[in-house]
N, C-alpha and C. Protein backbone atom coordinates (compact mmCIF):
# COMPACT_ATOMS: atom_id res chain seq x y z
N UNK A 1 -6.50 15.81 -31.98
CA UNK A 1 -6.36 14.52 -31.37
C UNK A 1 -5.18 13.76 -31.98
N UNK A 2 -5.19 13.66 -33.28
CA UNK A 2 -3.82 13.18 -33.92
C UNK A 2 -2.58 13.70 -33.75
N UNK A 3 -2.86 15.06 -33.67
CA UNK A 3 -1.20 15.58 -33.73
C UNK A 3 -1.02 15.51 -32.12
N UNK A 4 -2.05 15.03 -31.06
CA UNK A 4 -1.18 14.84 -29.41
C UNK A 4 -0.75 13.40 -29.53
N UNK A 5 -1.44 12.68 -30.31
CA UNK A 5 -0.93 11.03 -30.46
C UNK A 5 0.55 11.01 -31.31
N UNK A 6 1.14 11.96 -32.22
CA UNK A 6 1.87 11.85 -32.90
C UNK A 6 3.00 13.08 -31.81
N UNK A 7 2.88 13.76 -30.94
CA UNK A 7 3.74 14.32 -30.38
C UNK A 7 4.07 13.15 -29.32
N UNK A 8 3.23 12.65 -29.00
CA UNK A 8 3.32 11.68 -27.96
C UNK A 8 4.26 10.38 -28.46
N UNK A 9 3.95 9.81 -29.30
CA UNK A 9 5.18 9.03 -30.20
C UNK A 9 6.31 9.67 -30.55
N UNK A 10 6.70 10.73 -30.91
CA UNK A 10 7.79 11.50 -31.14
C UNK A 10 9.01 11.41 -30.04
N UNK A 11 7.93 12.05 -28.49
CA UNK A 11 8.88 12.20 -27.17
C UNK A 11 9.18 10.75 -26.99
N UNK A 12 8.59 9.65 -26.92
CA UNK A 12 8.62 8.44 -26.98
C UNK A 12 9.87 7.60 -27.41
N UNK A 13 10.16 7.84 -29.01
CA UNK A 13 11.37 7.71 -29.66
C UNK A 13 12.56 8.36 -29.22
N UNK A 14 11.87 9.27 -28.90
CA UNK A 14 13.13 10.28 -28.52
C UNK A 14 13.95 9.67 -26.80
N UNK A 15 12.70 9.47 -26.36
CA UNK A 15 13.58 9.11 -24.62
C UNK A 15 13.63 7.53 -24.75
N UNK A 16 13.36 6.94 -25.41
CA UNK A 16 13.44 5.36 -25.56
C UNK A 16 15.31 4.99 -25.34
N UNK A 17 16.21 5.76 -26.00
CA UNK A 17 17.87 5.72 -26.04
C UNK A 17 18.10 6.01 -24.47
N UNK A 18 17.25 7.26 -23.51
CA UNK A 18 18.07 7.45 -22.62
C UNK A 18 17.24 6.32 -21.89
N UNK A 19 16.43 5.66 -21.98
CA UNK A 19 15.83 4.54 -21.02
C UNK A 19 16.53 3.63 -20.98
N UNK A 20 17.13 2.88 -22.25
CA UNK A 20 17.87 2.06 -22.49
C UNK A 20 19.68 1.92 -22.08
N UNK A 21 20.05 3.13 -21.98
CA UNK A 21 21.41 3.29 -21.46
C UNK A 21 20.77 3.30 -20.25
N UNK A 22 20.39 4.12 -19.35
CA UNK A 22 20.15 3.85 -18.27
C UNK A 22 19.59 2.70 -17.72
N UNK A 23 19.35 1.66 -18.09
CA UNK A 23 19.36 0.24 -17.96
C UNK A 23 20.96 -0.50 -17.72
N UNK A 24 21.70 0.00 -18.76
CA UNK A 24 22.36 -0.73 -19.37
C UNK A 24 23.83 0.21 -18.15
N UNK A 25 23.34 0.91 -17.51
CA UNK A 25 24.36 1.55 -16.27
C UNK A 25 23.98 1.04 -15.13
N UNK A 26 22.62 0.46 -14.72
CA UNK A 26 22.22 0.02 -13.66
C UNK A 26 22.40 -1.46 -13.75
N UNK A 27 22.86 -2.28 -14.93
CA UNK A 27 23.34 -3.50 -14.62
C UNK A 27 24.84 -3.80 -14.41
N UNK A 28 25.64 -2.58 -15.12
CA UNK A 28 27.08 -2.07 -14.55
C UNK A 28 27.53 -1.89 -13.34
N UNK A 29 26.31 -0.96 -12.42
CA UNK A 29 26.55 -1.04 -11.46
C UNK A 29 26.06 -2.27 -10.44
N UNK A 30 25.61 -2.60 -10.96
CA UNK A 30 25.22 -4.06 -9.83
C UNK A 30 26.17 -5.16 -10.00
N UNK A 31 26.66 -5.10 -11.41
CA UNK A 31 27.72 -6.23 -11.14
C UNK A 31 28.89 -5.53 -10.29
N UNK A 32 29.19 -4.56 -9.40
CA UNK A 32 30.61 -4.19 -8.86
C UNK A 32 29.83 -4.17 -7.16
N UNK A 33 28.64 -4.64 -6.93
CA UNK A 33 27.94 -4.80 -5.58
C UNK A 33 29.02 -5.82 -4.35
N UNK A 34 28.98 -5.12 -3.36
CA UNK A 34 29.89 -6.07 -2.74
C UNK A 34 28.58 -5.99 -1.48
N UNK A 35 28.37 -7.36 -1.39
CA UNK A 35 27.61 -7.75 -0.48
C UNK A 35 28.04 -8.31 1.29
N UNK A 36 27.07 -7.70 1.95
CA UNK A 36 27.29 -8.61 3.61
C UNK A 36 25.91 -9.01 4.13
N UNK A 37 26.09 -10.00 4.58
CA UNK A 37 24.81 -10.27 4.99
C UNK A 37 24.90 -9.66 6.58
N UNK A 38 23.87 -9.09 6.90
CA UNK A 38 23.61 -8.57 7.85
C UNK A 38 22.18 -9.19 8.31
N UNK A 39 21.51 -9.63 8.29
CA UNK A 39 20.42 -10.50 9.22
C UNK A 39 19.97 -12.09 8.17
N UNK A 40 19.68 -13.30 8.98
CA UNK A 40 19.17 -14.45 8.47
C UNK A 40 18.09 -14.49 9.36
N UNK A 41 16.46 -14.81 8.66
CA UNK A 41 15.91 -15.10 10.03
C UNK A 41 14.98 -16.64 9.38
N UNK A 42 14.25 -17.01 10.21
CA UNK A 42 13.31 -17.97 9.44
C UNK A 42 12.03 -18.10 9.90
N UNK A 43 11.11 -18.10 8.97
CA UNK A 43 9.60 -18.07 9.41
C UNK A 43 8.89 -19.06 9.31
N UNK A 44 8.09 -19.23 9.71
CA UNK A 44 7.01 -20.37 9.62
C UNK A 44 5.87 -20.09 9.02
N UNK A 45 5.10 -19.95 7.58
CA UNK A 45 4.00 -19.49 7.30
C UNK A 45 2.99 -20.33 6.98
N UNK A 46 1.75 -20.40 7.38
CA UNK A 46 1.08 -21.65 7.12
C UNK A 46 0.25 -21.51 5.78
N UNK A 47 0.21 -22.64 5.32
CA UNK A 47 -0.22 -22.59 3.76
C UNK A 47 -1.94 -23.14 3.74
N UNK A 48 -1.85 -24.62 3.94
CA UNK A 48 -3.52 -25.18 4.06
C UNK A 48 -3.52 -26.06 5.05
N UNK A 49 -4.83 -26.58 5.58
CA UNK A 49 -4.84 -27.60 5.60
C UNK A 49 -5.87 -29.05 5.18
N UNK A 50 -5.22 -29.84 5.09
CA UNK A 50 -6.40 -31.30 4.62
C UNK A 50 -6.69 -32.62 5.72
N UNK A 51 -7.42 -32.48 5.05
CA UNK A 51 -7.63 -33.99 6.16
C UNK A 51 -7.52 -35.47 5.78
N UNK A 52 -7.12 -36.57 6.55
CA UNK A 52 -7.26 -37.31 5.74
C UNK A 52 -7.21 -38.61 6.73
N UNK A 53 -7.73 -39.79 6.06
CA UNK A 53 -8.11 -40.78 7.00
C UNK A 53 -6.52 -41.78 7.71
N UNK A 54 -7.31 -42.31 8.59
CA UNK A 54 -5.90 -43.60 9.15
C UNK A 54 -6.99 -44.45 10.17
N UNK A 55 -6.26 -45.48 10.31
CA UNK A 55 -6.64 -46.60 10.95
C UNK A 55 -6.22 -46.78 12.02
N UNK A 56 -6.57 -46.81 13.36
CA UNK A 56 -6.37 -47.57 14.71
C UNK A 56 -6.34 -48.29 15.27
N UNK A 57 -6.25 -49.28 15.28
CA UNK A 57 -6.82 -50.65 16.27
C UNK A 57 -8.51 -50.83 15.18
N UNK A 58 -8.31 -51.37 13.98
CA UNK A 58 -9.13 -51.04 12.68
C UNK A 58 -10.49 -50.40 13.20
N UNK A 59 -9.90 -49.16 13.77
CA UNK A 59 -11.23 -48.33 13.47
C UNK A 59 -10.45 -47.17 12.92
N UNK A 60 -11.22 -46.46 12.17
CA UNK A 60 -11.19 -45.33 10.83
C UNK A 60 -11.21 -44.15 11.26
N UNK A 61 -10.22 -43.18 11.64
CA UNK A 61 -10.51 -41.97 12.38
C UNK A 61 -10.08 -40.56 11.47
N UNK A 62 -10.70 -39.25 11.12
CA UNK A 62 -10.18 -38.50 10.36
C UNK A 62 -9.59 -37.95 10.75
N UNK A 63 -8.29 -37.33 10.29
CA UNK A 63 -7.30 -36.71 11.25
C UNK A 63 -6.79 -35.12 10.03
N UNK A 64 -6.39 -34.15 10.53
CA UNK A 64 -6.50 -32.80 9.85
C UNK A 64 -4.87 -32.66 10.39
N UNK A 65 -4.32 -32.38 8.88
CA UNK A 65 -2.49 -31.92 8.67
C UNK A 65 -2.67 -30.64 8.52
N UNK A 66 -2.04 -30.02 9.27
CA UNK A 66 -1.74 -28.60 8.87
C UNK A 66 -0.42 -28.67 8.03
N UNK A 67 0.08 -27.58 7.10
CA UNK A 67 0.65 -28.07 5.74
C UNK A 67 1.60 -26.31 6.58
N UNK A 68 2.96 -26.47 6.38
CA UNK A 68 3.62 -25.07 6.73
C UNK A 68 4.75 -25.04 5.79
N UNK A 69 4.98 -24.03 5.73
CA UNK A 69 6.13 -23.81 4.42
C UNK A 69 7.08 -23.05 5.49
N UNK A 70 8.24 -23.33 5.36
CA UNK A 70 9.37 -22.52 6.13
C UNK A 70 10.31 -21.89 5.35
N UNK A 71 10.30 -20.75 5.66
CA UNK A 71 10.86 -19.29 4.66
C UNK A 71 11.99 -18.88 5.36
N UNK A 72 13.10 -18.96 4.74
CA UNK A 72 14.09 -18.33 5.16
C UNK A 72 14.60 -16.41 3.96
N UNK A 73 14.47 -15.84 5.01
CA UNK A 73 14.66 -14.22 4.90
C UNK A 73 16.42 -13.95 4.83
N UNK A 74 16.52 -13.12 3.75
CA UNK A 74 18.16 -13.43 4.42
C UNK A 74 18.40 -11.47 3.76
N UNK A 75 18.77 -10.53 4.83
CA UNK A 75 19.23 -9.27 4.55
C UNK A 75 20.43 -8.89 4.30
N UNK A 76 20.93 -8.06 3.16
CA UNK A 76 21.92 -8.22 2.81
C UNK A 76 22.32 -6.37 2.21
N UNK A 77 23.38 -6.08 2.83
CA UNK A 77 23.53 -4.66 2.52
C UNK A 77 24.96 -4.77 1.84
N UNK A 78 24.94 -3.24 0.66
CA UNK A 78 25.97 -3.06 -0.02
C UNK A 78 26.62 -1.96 0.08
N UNK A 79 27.69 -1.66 1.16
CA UNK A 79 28.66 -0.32 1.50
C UNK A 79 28.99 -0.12 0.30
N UNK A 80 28.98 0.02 -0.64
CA UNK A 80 29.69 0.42 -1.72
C UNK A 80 28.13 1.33 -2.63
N UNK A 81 27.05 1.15 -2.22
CA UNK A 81 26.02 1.93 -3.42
C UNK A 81 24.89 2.23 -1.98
N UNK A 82 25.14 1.73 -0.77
CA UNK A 82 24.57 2.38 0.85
C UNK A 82 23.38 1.63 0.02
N UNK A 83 23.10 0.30 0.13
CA UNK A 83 21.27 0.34 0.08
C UNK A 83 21.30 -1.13 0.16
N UNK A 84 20.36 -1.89 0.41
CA UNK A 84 19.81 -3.21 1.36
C UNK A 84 19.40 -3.73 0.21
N UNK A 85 19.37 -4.85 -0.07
CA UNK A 85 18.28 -6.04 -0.69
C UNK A 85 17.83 -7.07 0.52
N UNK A 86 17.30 -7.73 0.37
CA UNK A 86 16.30 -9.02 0.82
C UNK A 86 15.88 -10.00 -0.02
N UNK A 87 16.12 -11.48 0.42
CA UNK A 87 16.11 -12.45 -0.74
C UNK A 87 15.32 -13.17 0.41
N UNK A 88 14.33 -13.84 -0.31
CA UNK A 88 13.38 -14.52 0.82
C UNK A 88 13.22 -15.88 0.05
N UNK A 89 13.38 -17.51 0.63
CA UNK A 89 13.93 -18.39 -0.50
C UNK A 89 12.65 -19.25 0.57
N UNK A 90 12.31 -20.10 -0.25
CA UNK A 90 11.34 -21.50 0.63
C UNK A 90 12.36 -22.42 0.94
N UNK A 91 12.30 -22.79 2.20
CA UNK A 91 13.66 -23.73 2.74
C UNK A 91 12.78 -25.44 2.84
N UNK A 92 11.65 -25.87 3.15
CA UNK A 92 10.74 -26.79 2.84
C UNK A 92 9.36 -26.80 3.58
N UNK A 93 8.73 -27.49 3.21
CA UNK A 93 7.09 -27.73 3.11
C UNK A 93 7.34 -28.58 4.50
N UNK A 94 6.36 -28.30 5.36
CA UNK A 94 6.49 -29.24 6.45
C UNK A 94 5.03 -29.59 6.46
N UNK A 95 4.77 -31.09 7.00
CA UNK A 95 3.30 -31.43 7.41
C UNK A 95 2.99 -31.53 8.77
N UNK A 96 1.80 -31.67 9.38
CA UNK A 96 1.63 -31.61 10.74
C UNK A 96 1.80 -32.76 11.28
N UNK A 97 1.22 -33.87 10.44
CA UNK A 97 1.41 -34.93 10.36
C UNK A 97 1.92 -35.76 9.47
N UNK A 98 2.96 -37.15 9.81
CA UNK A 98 3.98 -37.86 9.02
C UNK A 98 2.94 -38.47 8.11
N UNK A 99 2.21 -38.71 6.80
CA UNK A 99 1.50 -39.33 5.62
C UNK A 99 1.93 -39.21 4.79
């Protein structure tokens, strides 16, 4: 049991250098990324909703906001390494109703 825990730490030390350069090539290559955006889209996703009171002609009526967050998607490909990212950003919180 000890000597698979101690082979197991051994290979460990040992590939820890090539993990680390290979890090340290994959942030090399991302800084030389030449980007295009190729699709923007925007979504509407709904988050909660609450309710909450208001007044009429002073009578008291409960009224229910739906709460939406609007997401903008934006696709973006790099001819230079052939492969896509996607950055998806919150553009703002919308309410159903002005309160």
């Amino acid at each position: 049991m000890k000597i698979g825990l101690a082979c197991g730490f051994i290979v460990m030390c040992f590939m820890q250098p090539t993990i680390v350069q290979a890090a340290h090539e994959d942030e090399r290559q991302s800084e030389n990324h030449i980007w295009e955006i190729q699709r923007v889209s925007y979504h509407h996703v709904p988050i909660y909703s609450h309710d909450f009171n208001v007044w009429h002609h002073f009578i008291q009526k409960e009224k229910t906001c739906n709460v939406i967050n609007k997401v903008r998607t934006e696709v973006r490909y790099c001819k230079v390494h052939d492969h896509m990212e996607t950055n998806v950003t919150s553009e703002e919180v919308i309410h159903s109703h002005d309160h």
